[in-house]
Protein backbone atom coordinates (compact mmCIF):
# COMPACT_ATOMS: atom_id res chain seq x y z
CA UNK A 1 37.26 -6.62 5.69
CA UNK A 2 38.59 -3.62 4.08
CA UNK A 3 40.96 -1.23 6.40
CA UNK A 4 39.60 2.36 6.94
CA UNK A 5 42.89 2.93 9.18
CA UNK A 6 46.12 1.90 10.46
CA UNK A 7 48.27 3.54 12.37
CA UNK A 8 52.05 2.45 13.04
CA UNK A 9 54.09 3.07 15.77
CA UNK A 10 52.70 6.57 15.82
CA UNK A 11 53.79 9.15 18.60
CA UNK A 12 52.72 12.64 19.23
CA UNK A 13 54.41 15.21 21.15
CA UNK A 14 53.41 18.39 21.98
CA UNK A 15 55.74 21.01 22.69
CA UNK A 16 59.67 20.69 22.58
CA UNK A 17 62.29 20.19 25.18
CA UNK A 18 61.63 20.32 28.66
CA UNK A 19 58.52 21.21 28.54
CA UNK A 20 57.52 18.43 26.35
CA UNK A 21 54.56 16.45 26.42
CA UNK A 22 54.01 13.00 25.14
CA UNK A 23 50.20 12.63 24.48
CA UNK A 24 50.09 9.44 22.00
CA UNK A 25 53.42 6.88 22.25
CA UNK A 26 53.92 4.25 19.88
CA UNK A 27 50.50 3.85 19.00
CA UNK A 28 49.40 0.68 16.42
CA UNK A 29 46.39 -0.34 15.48
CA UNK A 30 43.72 -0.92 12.43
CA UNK A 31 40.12 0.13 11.93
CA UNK A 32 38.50 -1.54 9.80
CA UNK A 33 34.98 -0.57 7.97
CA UNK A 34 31.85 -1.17 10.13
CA UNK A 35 33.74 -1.84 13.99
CA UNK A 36 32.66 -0.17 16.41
CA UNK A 37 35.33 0.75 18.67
CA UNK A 38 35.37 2.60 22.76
CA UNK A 39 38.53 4.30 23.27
CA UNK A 40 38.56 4.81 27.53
CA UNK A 41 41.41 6.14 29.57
CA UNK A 42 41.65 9.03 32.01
CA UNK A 43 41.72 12.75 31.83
CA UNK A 44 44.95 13.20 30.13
CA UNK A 45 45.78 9.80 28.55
CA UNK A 46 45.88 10.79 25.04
CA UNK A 47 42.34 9.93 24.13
CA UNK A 48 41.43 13.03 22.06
CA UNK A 49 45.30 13.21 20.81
CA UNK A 50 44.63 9.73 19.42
CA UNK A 51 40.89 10.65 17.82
CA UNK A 52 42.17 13.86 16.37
CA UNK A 53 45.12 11.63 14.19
CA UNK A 54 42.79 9.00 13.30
CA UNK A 55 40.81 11.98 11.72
CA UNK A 56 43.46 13.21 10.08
CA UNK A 57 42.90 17.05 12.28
CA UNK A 58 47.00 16.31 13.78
CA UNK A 59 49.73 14.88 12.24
CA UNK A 60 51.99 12.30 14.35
CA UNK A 61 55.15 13.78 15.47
CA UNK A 62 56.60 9.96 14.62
CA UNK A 63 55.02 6.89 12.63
CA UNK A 64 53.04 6.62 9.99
CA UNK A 65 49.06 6.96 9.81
CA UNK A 66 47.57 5.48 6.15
CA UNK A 67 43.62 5.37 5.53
CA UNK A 68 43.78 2.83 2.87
CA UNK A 69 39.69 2.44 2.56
CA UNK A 70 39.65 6.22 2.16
CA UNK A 71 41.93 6.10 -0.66
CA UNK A 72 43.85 9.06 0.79
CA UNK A 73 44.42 11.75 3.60
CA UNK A 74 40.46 12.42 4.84
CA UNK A 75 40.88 16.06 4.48
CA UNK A 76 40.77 15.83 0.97
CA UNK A 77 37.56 15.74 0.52
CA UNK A 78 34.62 16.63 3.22
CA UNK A 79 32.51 14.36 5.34
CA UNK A 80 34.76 11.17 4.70
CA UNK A 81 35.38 11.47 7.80
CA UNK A 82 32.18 12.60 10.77
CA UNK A 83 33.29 14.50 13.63
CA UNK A 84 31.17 15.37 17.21
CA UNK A 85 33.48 17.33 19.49
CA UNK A 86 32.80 17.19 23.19
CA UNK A 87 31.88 20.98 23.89
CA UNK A 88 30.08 23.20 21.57
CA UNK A 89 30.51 22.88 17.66
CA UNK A 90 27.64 24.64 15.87
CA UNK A 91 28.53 28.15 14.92
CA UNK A 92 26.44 30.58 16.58
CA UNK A 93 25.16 33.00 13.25
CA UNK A 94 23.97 29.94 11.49
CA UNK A 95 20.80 27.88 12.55
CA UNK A 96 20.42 24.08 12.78
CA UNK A 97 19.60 23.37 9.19
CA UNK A 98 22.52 26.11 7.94
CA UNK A 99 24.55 24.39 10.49
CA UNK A 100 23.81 20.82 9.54
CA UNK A 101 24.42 21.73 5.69
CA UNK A 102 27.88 23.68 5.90
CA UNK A 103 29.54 20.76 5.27
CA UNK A 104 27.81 19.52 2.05
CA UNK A 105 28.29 23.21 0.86
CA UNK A 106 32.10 23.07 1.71
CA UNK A 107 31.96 19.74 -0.65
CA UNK A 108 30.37 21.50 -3.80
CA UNK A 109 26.57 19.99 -2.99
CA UNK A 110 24.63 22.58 -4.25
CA UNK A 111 22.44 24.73 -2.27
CA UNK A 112 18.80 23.13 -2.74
CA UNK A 113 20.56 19.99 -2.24
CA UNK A 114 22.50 20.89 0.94
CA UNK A 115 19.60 21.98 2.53
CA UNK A 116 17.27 18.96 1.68
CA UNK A 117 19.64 16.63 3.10
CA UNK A 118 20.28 18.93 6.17
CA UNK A 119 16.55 19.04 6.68
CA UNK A 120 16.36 15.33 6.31
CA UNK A 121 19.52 14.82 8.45
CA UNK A 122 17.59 16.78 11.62
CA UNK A 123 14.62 14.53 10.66
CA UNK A 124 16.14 11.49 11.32
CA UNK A 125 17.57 12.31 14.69
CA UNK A 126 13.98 13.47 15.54
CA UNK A 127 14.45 17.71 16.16
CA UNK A 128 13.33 18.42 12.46
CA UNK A 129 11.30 21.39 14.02
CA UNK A 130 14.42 23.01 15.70
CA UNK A 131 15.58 23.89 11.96
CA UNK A 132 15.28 27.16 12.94
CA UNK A 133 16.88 27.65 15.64
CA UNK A 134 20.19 29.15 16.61
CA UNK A 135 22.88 27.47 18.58
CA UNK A 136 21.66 29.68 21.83
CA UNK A 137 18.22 28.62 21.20
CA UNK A 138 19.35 25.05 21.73
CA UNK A 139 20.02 22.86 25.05
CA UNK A 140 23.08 20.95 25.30
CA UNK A 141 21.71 17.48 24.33
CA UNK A 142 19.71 19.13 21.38
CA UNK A 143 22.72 20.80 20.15
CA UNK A 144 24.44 17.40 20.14
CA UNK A 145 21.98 16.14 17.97
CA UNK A 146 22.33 18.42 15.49
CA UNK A 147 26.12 17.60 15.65
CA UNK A 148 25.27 14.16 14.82
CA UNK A 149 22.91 15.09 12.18
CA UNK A 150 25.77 17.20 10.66
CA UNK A 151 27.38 13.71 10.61
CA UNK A 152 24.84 11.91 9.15
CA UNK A 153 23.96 14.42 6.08
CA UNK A 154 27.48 13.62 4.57
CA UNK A 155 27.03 10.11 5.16
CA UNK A 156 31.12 9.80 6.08
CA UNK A 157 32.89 6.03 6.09
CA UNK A 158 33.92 6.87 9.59
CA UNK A 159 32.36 8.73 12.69
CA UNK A 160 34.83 9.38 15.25
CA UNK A 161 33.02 11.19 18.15
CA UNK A 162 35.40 12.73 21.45
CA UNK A 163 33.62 12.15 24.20
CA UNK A 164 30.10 13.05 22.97
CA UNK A 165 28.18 12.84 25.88
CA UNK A 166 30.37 14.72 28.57
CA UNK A 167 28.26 17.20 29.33
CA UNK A 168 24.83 15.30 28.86
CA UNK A 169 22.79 13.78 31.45
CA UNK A 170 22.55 10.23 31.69
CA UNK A 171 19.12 9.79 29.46
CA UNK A 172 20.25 12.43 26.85
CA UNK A 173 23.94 10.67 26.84
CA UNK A 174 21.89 7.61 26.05
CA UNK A 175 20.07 9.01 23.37
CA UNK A 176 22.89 10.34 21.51
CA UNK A 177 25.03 7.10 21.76
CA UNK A 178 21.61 5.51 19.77
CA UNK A 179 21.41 8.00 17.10
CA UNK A 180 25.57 7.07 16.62
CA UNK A 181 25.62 3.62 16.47
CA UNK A 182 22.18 3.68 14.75
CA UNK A 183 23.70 5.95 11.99
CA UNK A 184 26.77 3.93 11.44
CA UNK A 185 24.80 0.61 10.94
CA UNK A 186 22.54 2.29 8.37
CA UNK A 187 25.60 3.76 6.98
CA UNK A 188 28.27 1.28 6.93
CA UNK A 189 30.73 3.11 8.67
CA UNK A 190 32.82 2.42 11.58
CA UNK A 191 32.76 4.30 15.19
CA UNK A 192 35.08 5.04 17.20
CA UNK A 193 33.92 6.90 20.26
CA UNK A 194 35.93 8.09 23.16
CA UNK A 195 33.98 7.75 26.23
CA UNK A 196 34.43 7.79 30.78
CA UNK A 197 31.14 5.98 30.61
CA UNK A 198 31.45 2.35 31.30
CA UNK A 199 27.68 2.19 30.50
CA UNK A 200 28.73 3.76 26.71
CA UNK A 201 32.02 1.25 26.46
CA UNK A 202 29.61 -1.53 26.76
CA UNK A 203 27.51 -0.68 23.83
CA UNK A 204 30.52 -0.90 21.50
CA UNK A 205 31.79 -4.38 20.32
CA UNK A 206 35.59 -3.15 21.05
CA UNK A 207 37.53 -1.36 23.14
CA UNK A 208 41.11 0.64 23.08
CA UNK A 209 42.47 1.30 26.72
CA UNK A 210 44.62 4.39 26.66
CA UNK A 211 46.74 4.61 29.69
CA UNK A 212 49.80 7.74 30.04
CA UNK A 213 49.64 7.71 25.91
CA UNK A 214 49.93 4.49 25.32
CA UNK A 215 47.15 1.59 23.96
CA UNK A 216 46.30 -1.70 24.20
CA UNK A 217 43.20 -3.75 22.72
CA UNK A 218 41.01 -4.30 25.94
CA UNK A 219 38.47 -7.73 25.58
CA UNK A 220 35.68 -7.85 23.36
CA UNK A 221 33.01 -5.69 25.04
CA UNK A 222 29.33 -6.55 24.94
CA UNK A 223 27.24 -5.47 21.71
């Protein structure tokens, strides 16, 4: 199966000297196209340190990171990579559909098509008549949705989502989890969500414990 990722012995520090702080230490592993993968850990393990390098948004402070089945850094070229943020993401001027559709602009799609596919996107996660709508129109688990259909209009090779349903309530967290692994199946990409929720850990066939920065491959969780 072809390798998306692979990270070796990668570290990340933030800061310098005494004041130092080692969110990610000599982190390996692979992801390879199509897993599905629950990275869990407390507050302050380096979770979000390690999904912000596997997207390419940090750079290791030591290691190596290569994403061989992207045939390069991800930043290269918009919506290889999908990423749903924990708080608020949409920018408040635009509505759904402009929101949903930045992305294909930022990657050359022309306008017509941008917004056919945004419009589609919104469909497909079931809000199509929030179009519309700005951010402050929206409720929380609506605006995740249109996160995720933001995601699913570039139709990336990876969707790496940091703790996505941290400020939903339990149905709406439910929801959203569908609509991601949903949209990676019909995709082909892999998933790599960073969760507290046992209840979301068990819907993904993997698991990556993070504990004080560190990571280790937990048992094969339940699909």
């Amino acid at each position: 199966m072809k390798t998306l990722v692979e990270l070796t012995d990668v570290a990340r520090t933030h800061g310098s000297g005494s004041t130092s702080v080692v969110a990610v230490h000599n982190v390996s592993c692979r992801l390879d196209a199509r897993d599905q993968v629950a990275v869990i850990g407390a507050s302050g393990s380096g979770k979000s340190t390690l999904l912000h390098l596997i997207a390419g948004l940090d750079e290791p402070t030591k290691g190596a990171i290569a994403w061989p089945g992207l045939e390069g850094h991800p930043l290269r070229e918009p919506g290889l990579i999908g990423m749903i943020f924990q708080g608020p993401s949409l920018l408040p001027p635009l509505d759904a559909a402009d929101n949903v559709a930045l992305p294909l602009l930022l990657a050359n799609v022309s306008q017509e098509d941008a917004r056919a596919r945004a419009l589609a996107a919104l469909e497909s996660v079931g809000i199509a008549e929030l179009a519309g709508r700005l951010p402050e129109e929206l409720s929380g688990g609506q605006a995740q949705r249109v996160a995720v259909a933001r995601v699913l209009a570039t139709a990336p090779r990876l969707i790496v989502a940091d703790e996505p349903t941290a400020q939903l309530d339990s149905q709406h967290a439910q929801t959203v989890i569908d609509l991601l692994i949903n949209a990676a199946s019909e995709l082909d990409a892999a998933l790599v969500v960073a969760t507290h929720d046992e209840r979301i850990a068990e819907r993904l066939r993997r698991r990556w414990v993070m504990r004080d920065g560190t990571m280790r491959e937990d048992e094969t969780c339940s699909s």
